[in-house]
PDB file of N, CA and C in Angstrom:
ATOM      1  N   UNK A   1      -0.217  -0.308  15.983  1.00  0.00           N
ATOM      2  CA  UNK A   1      -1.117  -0.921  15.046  1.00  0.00           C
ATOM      3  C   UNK A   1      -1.154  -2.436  15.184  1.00  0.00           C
ATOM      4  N   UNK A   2      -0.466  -3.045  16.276  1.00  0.00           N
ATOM      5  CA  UNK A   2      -0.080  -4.411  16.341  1.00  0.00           C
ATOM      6  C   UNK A   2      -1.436  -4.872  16.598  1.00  0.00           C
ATOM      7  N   UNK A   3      -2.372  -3.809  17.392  1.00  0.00           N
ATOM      8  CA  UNK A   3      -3.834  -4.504  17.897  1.00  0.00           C
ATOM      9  C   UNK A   3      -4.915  -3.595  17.396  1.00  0.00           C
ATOM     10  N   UNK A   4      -4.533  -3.710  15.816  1.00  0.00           N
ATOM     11  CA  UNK A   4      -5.669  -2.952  14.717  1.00  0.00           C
ATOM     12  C   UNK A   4      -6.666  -4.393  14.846  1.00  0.00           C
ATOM     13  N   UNK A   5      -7.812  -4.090  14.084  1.00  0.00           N
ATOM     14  CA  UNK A   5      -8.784  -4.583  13.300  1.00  0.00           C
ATOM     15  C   UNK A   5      -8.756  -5.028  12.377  1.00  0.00           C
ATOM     16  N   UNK A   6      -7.654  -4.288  11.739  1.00  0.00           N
ATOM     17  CA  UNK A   6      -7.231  -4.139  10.256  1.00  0.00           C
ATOM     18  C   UNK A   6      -7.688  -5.495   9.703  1.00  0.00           C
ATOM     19  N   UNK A   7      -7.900  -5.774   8.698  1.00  0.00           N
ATOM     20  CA  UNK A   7      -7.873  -6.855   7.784  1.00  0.00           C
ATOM     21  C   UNK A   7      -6.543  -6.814   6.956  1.00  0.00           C
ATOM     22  N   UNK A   8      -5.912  -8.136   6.991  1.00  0.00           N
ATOM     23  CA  UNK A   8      -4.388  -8.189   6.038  1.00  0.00           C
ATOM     24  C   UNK A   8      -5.080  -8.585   4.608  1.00  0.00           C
ATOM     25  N   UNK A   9      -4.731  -7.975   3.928  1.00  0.00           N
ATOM     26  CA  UNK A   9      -5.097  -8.356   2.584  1.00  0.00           C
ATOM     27  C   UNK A   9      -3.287  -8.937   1.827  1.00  0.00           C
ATOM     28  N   UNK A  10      -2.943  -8.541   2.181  1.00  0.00           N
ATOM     29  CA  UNK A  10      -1.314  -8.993   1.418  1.00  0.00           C
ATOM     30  C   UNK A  10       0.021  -9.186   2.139  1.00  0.00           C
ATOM     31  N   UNK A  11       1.022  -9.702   1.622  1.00  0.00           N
ATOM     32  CA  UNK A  11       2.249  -9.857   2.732  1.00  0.00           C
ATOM     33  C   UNK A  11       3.320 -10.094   1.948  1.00  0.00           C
ATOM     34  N   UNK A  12       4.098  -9.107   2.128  1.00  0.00           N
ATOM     35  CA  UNK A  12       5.271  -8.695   0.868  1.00  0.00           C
ATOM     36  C   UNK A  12       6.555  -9.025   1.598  1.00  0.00           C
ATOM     37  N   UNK A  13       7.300 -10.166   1.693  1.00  0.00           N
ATOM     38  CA  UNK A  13       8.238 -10.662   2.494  1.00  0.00           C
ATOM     39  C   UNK A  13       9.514  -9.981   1.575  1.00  0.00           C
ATOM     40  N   UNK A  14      10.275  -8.843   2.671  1.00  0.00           N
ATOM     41  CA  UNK A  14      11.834  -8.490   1.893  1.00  0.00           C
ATOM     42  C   UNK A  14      12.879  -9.152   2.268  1.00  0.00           C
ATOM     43  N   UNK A  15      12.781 -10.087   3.726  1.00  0.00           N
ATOM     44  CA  UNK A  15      13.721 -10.264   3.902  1.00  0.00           C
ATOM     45  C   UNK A  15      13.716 -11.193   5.254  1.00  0.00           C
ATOM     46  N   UNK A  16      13.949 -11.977   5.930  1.00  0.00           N
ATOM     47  CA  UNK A  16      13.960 -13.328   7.022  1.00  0.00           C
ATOM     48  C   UNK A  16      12.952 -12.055   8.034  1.00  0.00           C
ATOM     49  N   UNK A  17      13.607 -10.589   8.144  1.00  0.00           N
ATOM     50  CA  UNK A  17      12.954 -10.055   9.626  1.00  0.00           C
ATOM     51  C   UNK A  17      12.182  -8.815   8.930  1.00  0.00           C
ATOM     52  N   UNK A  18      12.116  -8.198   7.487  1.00  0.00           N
ATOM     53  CA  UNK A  18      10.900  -7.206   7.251  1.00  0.00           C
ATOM     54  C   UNK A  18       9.655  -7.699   6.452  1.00  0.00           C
ATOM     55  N   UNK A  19       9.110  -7.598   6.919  1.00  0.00           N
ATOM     56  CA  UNK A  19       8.142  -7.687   5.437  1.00  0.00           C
ATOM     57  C   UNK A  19       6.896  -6.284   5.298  1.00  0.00           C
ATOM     58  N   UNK A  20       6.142  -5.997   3.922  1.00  0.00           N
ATOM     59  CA  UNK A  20       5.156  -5.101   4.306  1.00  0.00           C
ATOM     60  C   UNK A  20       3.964  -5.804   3.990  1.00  0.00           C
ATOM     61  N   UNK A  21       3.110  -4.986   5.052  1.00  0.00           N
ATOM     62  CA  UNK A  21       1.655  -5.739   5.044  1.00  0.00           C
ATOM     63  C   UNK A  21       0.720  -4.561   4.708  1.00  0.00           C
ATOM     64  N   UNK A  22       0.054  -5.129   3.931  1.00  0.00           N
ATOM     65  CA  UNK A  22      -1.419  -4.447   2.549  1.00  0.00           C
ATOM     66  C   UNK A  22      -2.721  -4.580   3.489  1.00  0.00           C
ATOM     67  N   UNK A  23      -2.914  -3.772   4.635  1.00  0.00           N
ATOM     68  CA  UNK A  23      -4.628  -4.112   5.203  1.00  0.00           C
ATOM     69  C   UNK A  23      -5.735  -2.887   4.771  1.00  0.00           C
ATOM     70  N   UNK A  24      -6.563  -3.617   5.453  1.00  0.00           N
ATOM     71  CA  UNK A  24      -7.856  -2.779   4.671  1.00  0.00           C
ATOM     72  C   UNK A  24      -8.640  -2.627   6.295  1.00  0.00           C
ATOM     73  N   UNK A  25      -9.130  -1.529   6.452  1.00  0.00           N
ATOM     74  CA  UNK A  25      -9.772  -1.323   8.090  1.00  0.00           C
ATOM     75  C   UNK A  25     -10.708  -0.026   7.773  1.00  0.00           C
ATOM     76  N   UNK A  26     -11.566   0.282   9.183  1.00  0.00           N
ATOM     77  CA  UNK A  26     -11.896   1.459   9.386  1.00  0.00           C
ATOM     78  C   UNK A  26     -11.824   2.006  10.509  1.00  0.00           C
ATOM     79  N   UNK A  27     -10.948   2.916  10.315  1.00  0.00           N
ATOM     80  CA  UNK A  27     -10.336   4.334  10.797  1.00  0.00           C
ATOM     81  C   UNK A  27     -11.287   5.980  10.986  1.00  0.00           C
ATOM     82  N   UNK A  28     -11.760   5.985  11.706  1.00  0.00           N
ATOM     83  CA  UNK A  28     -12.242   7.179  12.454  1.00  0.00           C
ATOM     84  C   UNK A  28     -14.091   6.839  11.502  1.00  0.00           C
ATOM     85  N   UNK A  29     -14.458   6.320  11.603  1.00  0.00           N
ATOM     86  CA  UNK A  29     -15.462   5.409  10.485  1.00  0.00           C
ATOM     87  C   UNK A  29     -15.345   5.857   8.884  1.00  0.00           C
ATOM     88  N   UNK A  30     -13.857   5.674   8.561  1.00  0.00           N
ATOM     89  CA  UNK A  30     -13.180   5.772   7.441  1.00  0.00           C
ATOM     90  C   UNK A  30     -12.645   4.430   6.526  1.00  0.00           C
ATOM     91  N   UNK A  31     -13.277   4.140   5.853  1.00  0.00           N
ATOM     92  CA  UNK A  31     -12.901   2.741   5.181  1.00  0.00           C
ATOM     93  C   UNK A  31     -11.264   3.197   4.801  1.00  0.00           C
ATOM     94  N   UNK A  32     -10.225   2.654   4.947  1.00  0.00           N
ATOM     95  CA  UNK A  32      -8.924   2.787   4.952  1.00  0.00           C
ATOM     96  C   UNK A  32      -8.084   1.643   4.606  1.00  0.00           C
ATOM     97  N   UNK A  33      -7.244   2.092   3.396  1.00  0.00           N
ATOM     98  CA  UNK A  33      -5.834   1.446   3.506  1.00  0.00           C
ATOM     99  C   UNK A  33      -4.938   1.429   4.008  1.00  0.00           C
ATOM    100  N   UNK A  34      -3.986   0.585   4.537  1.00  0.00           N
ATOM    101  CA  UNK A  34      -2.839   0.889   5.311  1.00  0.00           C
ATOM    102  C   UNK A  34      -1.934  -0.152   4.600  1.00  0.00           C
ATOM    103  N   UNK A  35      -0.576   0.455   4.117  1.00  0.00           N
ATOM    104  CA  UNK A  35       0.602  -0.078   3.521  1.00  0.00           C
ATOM    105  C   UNK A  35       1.601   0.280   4.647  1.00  0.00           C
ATOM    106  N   UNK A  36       2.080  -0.693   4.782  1.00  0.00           N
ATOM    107  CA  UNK A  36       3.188  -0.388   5.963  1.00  0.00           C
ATOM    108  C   UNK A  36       4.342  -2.164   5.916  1.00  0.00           C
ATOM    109  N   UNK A  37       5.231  -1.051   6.124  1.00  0.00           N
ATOM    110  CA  UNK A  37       6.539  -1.871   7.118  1.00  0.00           C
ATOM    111  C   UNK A  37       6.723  -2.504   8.270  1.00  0.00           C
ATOM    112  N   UNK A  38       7.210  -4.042   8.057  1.00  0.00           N
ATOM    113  CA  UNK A  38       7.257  -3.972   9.650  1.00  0.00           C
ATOM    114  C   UNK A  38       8.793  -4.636   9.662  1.00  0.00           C
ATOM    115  N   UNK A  39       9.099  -5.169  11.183  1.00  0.00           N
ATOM    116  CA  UNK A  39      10.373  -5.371  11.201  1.00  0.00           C
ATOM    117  C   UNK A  39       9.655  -6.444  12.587  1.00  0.00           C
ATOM    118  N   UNK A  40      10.463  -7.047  12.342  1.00  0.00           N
ATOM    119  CA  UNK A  40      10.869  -8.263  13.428  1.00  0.00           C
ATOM    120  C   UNK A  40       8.864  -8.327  13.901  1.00  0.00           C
ATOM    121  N   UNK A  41       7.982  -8.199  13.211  1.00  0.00           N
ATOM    122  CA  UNK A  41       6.811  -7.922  13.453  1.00  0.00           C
ATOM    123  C   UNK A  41       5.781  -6.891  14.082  1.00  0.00           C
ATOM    124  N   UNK A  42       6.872  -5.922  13.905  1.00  0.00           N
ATOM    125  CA  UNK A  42       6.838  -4.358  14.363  1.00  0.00           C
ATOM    126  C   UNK A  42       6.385  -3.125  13.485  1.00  0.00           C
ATOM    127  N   UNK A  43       5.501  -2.794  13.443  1.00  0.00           N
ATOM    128  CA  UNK A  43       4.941  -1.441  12.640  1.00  0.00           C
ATOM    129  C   UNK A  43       6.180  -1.062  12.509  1.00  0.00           C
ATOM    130  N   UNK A  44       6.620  -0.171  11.382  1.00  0.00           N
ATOM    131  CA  UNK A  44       7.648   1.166  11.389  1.00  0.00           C
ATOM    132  C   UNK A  44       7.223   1.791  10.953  1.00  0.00           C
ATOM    133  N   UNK A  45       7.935   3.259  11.031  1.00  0.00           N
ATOM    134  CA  UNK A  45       6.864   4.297  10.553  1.00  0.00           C
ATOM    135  C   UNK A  45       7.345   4.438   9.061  1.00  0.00           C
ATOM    136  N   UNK A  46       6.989   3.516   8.494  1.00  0.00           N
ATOM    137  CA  UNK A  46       7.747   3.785   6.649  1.00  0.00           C
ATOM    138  C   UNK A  46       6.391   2.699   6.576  1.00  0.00           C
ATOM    139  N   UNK A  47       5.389   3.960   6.249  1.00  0.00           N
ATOM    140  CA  UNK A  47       4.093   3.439   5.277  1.00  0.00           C
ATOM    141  C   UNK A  47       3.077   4.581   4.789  1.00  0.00           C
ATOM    142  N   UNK A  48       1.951   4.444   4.737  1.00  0.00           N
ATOM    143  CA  UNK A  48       1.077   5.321   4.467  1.00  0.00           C
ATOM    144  C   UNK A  48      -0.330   4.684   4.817  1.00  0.00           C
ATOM    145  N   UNK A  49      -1.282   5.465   5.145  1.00  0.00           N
ATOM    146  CA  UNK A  49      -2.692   5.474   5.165  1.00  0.00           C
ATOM    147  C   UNK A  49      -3.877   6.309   4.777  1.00  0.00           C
ATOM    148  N   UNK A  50      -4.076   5.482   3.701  1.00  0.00           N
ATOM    149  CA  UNK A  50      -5.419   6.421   2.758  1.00  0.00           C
ATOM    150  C   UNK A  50      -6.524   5.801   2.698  1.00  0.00           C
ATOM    151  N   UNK A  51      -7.534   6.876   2.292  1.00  0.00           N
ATOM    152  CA  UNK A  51      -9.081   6.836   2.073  1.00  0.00           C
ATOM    153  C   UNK A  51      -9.320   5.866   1.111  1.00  0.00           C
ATOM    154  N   UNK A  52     -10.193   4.959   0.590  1.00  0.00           N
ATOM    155  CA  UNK A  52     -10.454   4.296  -0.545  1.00  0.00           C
ATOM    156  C   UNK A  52     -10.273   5.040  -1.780  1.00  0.00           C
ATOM    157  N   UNK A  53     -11.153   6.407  -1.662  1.00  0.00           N
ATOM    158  CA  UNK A  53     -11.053   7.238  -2.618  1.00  0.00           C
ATOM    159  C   UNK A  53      -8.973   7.435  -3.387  1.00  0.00           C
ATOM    160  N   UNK A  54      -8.294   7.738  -2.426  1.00  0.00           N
ATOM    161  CA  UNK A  54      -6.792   7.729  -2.495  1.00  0.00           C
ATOM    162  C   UNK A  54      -6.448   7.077  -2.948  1.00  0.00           C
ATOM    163  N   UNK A  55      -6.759   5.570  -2.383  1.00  0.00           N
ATOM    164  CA  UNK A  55      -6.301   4.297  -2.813  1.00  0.00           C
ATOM    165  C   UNK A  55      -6.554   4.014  -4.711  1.00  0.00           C
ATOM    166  N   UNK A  56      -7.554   4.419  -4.792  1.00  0.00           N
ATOM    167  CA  UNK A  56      -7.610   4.334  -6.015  1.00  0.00           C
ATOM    168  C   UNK A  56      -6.890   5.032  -6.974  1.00  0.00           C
ATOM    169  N   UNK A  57      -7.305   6.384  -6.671  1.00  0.00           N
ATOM    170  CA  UNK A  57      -5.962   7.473  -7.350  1.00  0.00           C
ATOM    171  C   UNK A  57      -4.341   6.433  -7.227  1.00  0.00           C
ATOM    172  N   UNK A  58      -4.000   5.985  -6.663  1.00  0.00           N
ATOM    173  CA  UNK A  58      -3.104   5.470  -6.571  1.00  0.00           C
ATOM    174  C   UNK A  58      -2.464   4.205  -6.831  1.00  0.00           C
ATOM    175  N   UNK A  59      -3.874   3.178  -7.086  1.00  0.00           N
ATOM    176  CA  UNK A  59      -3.684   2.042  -7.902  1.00  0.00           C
ATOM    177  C   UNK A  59      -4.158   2.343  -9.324  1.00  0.00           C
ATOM    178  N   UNK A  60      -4.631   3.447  -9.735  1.00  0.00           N
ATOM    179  CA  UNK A  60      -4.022   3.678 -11.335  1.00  0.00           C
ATOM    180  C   UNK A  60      -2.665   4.184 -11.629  1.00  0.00           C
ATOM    181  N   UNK A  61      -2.474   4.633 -10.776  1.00  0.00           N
ATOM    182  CA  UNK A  61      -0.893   5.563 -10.999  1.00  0.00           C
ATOM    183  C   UNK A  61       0.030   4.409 -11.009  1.00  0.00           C
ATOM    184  N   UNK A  62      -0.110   3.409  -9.813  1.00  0.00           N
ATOM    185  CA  UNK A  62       1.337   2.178  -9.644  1.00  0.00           C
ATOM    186  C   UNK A  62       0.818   1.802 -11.364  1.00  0.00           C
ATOM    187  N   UNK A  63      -0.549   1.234 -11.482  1.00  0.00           N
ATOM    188  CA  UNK A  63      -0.373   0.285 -12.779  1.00  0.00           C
ATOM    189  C   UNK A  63      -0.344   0.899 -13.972  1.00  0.00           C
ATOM    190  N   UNK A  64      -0.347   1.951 -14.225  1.00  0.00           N
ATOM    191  CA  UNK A  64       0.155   2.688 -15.403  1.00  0.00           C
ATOM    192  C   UNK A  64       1.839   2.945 -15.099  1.00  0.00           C
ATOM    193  N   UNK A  65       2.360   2.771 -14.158  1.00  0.00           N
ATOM    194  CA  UNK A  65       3.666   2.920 -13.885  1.00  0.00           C
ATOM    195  C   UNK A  65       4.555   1.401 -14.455  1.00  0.00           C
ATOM    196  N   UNK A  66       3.377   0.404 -13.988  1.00  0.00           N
ATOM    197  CA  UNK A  66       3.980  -0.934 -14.420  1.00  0.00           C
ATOM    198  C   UNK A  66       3.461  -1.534 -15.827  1.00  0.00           C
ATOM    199  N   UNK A  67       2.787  -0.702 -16.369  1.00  0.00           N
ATOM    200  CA  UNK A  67       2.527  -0.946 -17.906  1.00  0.00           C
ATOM    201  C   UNK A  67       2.927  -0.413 -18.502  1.00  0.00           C
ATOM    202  N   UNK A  68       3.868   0.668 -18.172  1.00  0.00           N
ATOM    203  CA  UNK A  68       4.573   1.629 -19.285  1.00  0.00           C
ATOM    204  C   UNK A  68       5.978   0.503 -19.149  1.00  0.00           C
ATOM    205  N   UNK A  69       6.320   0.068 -18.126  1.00  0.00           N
ATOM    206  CA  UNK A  69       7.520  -0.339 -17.779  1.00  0.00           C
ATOM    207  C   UNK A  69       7.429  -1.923 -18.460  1.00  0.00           C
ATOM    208  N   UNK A  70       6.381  -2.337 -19.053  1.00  0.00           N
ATOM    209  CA  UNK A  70       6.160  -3.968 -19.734  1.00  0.00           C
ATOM    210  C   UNK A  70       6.206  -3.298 -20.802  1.00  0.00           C
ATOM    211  N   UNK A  71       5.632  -2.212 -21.429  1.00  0.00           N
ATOM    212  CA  UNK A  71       5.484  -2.042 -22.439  1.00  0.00           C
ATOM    213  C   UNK A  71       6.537  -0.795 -22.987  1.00  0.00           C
ATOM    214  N   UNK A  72       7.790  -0.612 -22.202  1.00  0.00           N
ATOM    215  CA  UNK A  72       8.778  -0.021 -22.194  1.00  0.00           C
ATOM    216  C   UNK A  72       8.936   1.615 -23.020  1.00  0.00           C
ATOM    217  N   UNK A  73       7.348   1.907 -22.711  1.00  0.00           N
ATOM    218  CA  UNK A  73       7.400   3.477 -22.796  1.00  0.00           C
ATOM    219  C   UNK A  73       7.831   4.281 -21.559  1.00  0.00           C
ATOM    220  N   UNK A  74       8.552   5.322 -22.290  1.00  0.00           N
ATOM    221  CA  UNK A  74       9.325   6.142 -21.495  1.00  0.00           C
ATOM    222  C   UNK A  74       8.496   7.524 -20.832  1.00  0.00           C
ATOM    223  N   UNK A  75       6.809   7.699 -21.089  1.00  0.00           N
ATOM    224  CA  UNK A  75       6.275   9.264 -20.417  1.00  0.00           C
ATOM    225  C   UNK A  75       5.315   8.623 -20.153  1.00  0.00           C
ATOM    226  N   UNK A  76       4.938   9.055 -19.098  1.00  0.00           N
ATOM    227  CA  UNK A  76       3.740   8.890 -18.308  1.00  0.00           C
ATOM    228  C   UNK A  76       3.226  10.164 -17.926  1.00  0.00           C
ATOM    229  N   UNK A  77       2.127   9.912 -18.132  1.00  0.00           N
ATOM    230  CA  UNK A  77       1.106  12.070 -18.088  1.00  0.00           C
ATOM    231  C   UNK A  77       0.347  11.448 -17.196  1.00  0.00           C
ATOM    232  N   UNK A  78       0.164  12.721 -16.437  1.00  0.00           N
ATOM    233  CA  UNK A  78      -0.897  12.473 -14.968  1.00  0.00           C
ATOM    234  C   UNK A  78      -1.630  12.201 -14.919  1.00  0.00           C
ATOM    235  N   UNK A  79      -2.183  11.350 -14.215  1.00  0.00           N
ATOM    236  CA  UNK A  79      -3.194  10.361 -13.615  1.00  0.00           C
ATOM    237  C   UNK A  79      -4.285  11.516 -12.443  1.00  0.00           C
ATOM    238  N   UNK A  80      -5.274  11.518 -12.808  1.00  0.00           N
ATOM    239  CA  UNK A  80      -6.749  12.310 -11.851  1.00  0.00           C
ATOM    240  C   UNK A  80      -7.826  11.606 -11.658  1.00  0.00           C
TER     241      UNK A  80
END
């Protein structure tokens, strides 16, 4: 993926040699997210790649995950 298209949208530094990078591309003419790991500037295989459609399912789920956790409720009911 070192010679994607991808667009970087974000850059999540863990540490002097990992960080993960947030891009946005299209994949098989699939508008796509890609969250991934890298190491010393190296893809690893500790990420995921989804459809926009996914992506979304999934940025309600993180932020209901991080608003229960500000607002220190303990149940969270499923997200569709």
């Amino acid at each position: 993926m070192a010679e994607d298209k991808f667009e970087i949208v974000a850059r999540v530094p863990r540490n002097a040699t990992s960080e993960m990078l947030i891009k946005k591309g299209n994949y098989w003419n699939i508008e796509v997210l890609d969250v991934r790991w890298y190491s010393d500037g190296k893809p690893t295989k500790k990420g995921i790649r989804m459809n926009m459609d996914e992506a979304e399912i999934v940025m309600k789920a993180i932020k209901k995950i991080l608003d229960v956790n500000k607002n220190d409720n303990s149940e969270i009911s499923e997200i569709k």
